[in-house]
PDB file of N, CA and C in Angstrom:
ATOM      1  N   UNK A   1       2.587   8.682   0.145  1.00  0.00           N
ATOM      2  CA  UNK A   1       1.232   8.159   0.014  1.00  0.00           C
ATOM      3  C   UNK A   1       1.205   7.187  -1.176  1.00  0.00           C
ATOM      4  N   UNK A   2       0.210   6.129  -0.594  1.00  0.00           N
ATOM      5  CA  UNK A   2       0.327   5.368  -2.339  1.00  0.00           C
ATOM      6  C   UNK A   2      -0.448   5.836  -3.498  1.00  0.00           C
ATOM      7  N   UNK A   3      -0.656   4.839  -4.271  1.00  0.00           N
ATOM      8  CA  UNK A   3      -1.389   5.605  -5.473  1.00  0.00           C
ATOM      9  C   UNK A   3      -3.079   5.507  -5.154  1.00  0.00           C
ATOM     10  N   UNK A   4      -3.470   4.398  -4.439  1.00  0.00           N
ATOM     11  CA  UNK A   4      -4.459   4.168  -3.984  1.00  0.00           C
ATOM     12  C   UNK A   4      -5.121   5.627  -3.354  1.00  0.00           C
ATOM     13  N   UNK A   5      -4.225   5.587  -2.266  1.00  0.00           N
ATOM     14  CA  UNK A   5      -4.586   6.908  -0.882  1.00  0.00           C
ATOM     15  C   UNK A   5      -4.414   8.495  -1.880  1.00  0.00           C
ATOM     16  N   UNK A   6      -3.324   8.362  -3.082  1.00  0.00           N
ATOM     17  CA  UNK A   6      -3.716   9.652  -3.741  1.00  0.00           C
ATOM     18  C   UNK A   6      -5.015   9.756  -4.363  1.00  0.00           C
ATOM     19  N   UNK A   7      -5.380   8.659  -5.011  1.00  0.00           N
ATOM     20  CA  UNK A   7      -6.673   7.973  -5.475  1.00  0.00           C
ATOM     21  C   UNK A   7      -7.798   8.681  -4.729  1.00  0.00           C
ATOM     22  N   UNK A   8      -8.081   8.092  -3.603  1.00  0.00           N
ATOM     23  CA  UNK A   8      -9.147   8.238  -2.739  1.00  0.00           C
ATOM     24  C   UNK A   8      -8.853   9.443  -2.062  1.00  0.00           C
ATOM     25  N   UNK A   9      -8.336  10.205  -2.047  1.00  0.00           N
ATOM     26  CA  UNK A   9      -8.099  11.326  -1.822  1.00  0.00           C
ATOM     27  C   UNK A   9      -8.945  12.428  -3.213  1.00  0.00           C
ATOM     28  N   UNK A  10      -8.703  12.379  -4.112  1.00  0.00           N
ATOM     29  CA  UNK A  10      -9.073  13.001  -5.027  1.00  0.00           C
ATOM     30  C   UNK A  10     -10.492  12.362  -5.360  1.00  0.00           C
ATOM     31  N   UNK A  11     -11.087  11.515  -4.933  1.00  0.00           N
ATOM     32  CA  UNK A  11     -12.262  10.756  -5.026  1.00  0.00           C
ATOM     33  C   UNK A  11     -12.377  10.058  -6.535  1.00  0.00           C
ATOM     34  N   UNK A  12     -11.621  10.365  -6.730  1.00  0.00           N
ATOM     35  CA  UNK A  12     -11.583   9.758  -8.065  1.00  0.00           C
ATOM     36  C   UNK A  12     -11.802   7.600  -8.446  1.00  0.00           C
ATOM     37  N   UNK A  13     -12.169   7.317  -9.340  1.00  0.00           N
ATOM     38  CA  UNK A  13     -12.475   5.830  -9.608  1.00  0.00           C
ATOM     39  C   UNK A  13     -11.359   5.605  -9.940  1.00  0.00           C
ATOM     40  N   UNK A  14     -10.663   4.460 -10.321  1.00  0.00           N
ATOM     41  CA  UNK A  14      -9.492   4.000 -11.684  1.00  0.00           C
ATOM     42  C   UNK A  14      -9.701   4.025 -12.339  1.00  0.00           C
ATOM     43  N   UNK A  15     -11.264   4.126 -12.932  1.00  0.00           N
ATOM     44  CA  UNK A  15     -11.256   4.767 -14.735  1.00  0.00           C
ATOM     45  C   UNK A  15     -11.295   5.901 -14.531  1.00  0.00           C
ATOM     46  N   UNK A  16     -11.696   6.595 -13.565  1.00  0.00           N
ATOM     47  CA  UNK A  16     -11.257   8.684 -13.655  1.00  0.00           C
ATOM     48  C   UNK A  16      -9.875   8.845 -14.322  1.00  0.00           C
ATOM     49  N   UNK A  17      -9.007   7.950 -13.253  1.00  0.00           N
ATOM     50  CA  UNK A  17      -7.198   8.564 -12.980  1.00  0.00           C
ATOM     51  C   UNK A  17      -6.755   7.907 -14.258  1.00  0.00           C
ATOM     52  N   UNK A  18      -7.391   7.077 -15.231  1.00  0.00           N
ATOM     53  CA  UNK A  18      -6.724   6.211 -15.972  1.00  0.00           C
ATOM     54  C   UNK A  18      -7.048   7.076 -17.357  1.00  0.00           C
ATOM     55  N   UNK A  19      -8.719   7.889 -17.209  1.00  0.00           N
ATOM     56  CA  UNK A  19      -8.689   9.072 -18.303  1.00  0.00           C
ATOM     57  C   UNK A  19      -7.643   9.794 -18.008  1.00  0.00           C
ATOM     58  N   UNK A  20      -7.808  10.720 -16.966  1.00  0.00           N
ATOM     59  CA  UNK A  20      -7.405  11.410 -16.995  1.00  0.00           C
ATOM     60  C   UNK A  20      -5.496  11.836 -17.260  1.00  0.00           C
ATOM     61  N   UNK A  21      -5.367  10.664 -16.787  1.00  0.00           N
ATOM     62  CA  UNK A  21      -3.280   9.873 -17.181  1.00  0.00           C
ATOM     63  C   UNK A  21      -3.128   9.718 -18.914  1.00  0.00           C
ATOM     64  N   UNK A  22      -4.195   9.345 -19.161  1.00  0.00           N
ATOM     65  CA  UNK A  22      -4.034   8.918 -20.530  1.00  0.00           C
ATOM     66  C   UNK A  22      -3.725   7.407 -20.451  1.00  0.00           C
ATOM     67  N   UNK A  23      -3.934   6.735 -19.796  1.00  0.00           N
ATOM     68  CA  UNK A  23      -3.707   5.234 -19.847  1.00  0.00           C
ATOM     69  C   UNK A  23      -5.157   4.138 -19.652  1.00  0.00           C
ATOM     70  N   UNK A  24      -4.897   3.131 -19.830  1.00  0.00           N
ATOM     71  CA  UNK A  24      -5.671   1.781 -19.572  1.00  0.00           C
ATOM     72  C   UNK A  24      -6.148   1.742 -17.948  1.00  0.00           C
ATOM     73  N   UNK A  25      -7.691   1.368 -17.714  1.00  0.00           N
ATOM     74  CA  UNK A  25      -7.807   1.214 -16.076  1.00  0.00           C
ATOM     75  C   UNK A  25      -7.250   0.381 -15.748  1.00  0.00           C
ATOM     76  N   UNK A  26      -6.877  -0.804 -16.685  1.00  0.00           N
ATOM     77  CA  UNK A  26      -5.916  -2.127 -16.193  1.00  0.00           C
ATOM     78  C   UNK A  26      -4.946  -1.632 -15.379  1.00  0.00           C
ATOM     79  N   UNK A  27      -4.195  -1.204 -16.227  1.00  0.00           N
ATOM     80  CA  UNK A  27      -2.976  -0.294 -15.483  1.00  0.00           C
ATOM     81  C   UNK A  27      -2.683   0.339 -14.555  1.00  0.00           C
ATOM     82  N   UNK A  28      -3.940   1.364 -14.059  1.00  0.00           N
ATOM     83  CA  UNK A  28      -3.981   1.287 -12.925  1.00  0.00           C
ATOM     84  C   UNK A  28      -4.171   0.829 -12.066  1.00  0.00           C
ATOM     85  N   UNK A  29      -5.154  -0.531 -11.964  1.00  0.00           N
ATOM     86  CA  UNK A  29      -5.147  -1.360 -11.264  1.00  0.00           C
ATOM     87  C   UNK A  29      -3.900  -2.242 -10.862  1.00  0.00           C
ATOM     88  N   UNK A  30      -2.986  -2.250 -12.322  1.00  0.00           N
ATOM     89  CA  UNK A  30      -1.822  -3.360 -12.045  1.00  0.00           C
ATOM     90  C   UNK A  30      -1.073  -2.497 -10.895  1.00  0.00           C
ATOM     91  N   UNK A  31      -0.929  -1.109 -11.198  1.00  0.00           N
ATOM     92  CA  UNK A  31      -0.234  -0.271 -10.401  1.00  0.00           C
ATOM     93  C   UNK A  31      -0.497  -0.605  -9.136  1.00  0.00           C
ATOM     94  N   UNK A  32      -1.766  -0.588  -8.477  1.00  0.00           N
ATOM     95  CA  UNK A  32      -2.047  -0.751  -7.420  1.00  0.00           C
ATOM     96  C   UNK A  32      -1.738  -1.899  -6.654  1.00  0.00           C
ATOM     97  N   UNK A  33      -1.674  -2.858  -7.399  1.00  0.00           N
ATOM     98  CA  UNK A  33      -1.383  -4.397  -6.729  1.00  0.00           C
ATOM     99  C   UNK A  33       0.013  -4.275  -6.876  1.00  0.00           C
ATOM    100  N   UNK A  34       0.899  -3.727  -7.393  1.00  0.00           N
ATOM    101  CA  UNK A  34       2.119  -3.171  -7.070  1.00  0.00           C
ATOM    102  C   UNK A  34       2.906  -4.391  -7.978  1.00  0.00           C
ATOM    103  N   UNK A  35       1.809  -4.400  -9.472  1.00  0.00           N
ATOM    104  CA  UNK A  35       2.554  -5.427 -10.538  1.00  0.00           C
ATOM    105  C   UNK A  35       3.282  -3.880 -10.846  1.00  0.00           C
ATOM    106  N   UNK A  36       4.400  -4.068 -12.137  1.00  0.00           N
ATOM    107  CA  UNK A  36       4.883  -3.488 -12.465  1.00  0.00           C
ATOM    108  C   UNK A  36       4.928  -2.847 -13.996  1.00  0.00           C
ATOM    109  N   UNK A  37       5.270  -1.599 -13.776  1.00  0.00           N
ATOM    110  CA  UNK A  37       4.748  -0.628 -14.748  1.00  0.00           C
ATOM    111  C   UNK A  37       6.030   0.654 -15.215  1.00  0.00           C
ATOM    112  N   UNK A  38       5.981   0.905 -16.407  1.00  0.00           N
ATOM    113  CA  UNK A  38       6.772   1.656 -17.006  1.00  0.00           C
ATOM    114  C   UNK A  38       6.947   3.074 -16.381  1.00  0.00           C
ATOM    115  N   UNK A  39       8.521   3.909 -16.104  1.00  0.00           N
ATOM    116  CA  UNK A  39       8.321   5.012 -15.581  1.00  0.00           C
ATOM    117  C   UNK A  39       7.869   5.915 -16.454  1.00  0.00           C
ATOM    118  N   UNK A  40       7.405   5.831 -17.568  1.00  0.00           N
ATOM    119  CA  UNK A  40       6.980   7.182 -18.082  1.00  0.00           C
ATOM    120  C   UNK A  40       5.561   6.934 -18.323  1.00  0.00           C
ATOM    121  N   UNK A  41       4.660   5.587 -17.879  1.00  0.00           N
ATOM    122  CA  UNK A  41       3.390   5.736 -17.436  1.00  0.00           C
ATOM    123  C   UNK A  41       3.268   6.221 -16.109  1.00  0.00           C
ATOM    124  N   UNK A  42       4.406   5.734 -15.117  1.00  0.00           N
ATOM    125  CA  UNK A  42       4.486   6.550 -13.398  1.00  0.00           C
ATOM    126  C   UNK A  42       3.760   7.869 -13.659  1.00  0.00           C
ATOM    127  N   UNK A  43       5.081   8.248 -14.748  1.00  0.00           N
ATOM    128  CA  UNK A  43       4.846  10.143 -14.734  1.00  0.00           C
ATOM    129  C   UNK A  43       3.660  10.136 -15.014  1.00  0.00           C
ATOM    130  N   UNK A  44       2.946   9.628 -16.279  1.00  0.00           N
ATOM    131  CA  UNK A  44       1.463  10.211 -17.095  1.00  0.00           C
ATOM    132  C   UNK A  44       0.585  10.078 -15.762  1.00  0.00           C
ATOM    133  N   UNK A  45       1.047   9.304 -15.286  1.00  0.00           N
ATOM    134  CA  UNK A  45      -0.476   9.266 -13.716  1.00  0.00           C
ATOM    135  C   UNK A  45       0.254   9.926 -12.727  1.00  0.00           C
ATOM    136  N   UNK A  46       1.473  10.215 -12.346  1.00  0.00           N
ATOM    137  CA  UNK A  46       1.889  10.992 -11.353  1.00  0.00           C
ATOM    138  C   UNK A  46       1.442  12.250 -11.849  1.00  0.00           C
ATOM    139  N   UNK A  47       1.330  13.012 -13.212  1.00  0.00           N
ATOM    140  CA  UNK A  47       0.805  14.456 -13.593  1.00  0.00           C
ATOM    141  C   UNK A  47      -0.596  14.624 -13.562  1.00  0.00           C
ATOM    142  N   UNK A  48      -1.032  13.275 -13.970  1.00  0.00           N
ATOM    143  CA  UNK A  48      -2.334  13.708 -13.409  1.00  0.00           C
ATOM    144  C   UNK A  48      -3.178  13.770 -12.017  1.00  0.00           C
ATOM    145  N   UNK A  49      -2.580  13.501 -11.539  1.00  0.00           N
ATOM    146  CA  UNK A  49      -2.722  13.124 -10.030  1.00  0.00           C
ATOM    147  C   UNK A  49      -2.326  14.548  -8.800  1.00  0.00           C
ATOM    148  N   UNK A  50      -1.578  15.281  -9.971  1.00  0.00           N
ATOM    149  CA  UNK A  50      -0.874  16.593  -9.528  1.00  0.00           C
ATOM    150  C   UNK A  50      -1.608  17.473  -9.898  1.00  0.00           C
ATOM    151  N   UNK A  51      -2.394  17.566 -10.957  1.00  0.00           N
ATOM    152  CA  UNK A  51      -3.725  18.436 -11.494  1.00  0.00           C
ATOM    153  C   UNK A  51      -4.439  18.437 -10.813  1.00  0.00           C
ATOM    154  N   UNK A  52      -4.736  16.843 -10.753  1.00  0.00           N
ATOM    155  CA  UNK A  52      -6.265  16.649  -9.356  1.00  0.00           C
ATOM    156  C   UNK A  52      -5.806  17.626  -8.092  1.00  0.00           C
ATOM    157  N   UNK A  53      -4.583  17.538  -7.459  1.00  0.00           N
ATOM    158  CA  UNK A  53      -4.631  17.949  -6.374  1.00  0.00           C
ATOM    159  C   UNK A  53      -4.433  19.472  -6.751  1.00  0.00           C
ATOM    160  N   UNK A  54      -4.347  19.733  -7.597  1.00  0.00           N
ATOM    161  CA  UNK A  54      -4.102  21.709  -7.854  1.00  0.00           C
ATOM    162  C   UNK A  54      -5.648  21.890  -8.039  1.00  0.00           C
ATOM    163  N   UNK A  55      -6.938  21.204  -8.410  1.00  0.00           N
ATOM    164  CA  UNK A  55      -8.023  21.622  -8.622  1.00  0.00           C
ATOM    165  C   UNK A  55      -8.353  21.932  -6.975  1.00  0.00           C
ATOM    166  N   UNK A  56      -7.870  20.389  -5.870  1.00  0.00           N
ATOM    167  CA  UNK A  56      -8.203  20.599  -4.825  1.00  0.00           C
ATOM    168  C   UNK A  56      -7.719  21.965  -3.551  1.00  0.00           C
ATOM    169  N   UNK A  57      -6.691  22.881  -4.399  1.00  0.00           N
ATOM    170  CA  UNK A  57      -6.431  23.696  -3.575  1.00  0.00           C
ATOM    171  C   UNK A  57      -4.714  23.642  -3.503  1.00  0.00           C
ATOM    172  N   UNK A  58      -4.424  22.423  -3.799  1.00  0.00           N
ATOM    173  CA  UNK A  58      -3.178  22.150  -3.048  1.00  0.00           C
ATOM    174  C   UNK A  58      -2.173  22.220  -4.199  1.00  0.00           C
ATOM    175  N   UNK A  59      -0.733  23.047  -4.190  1.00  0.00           N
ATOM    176  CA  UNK A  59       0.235  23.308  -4.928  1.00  0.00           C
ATOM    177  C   UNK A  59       1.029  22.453  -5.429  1.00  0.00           C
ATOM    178  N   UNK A  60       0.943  21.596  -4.328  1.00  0.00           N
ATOM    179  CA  UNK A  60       2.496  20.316  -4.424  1.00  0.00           C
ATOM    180  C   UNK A  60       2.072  19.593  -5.734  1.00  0.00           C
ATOM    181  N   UNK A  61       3.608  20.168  -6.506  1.00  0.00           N
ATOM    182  CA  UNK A  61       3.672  19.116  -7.300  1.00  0.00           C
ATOM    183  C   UNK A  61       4.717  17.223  -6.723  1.00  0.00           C
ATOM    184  N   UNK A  62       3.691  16.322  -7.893  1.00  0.00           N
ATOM    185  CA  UNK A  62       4.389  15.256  -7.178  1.00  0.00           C
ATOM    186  C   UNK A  62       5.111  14.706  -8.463  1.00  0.00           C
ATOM    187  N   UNK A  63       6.021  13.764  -8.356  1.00  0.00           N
ATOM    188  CA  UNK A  63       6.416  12.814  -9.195  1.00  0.00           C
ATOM    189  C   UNK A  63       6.052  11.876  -9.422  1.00  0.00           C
ATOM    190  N   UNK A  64       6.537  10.645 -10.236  1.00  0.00           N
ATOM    191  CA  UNK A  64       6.363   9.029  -9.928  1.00  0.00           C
ATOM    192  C   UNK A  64       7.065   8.636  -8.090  1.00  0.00           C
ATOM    193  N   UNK A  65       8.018   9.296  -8.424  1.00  0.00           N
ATOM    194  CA  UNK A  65       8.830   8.806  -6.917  1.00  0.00           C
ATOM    195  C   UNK A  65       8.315   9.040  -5.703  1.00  0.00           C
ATOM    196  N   UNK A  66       7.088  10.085  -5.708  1.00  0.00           N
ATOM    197  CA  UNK A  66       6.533  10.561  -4.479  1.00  0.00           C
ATOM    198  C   UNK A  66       5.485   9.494  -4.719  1.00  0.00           C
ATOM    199  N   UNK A  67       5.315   8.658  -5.069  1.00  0.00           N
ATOM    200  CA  UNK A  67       3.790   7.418  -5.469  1.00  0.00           C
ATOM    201  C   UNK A  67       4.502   6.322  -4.255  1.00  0.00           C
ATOM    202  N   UNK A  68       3.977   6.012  -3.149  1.00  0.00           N
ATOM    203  CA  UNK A  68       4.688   4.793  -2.455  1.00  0.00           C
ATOM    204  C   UNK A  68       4.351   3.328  -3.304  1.00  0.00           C
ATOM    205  N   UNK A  69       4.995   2.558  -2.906  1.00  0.00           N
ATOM    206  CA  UNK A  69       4.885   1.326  -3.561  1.00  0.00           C
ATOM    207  C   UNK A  69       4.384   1.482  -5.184  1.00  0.00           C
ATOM    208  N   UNK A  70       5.574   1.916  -5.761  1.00  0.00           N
ATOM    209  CA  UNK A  70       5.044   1.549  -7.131  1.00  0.00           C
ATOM    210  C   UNK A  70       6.488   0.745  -7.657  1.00  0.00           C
ATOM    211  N   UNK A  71       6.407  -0.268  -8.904  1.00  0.00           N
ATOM    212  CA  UNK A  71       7.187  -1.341  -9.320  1.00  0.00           C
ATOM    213  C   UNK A  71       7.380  -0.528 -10.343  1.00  0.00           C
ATOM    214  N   UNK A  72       8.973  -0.680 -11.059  1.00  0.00           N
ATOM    215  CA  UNK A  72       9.148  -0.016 -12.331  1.00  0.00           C
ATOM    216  C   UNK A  72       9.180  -1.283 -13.360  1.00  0.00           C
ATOM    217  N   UNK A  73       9.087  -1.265 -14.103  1.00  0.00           N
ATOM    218  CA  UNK A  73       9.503  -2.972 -15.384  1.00  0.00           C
ATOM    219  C   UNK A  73      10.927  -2.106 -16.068  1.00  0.00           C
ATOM    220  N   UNK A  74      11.984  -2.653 -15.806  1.00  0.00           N
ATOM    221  CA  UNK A  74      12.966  -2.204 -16.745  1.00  0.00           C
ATOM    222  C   UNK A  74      13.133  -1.591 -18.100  1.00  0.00           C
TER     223      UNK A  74
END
């Protein structure tokens, strides 16, 4: 799933996921347009994104790597 569809899944805005990551809404936005972004911001929004879905019921934890289309910057 992308980050978008995890997004809208959790109903969440890009300033929700961007509190809640600990990052900039920019950032998530860049994420989304599939500019590119550091893997250890991946993780800070892949963990939060894994909370959201443990509030919703659901166990699975995810990674950055389970995020479709995301760009790493070297």
């Amino acid at each position: 799933m992308t980050l978008e569809g995890y997004r809208v899944k959790l109903g969440w805005s890009k300033a929700r996921l961007a509190r809640e990551a600990g990052v900039r809404a920019a950032t998530v936005s860049d994420a989304e347009k599939g500019d590119s972004i550091y893997k250890a911001t991946a993780g800070k929004i892949a963990n939060a994104i894994s909370r959201g879905l443990k509030e919703l019921g659901e166990e699975k934890e995810i990674t950055y790597m389970d995020i479709e289309g995301l760009n790493f910057a070297d």
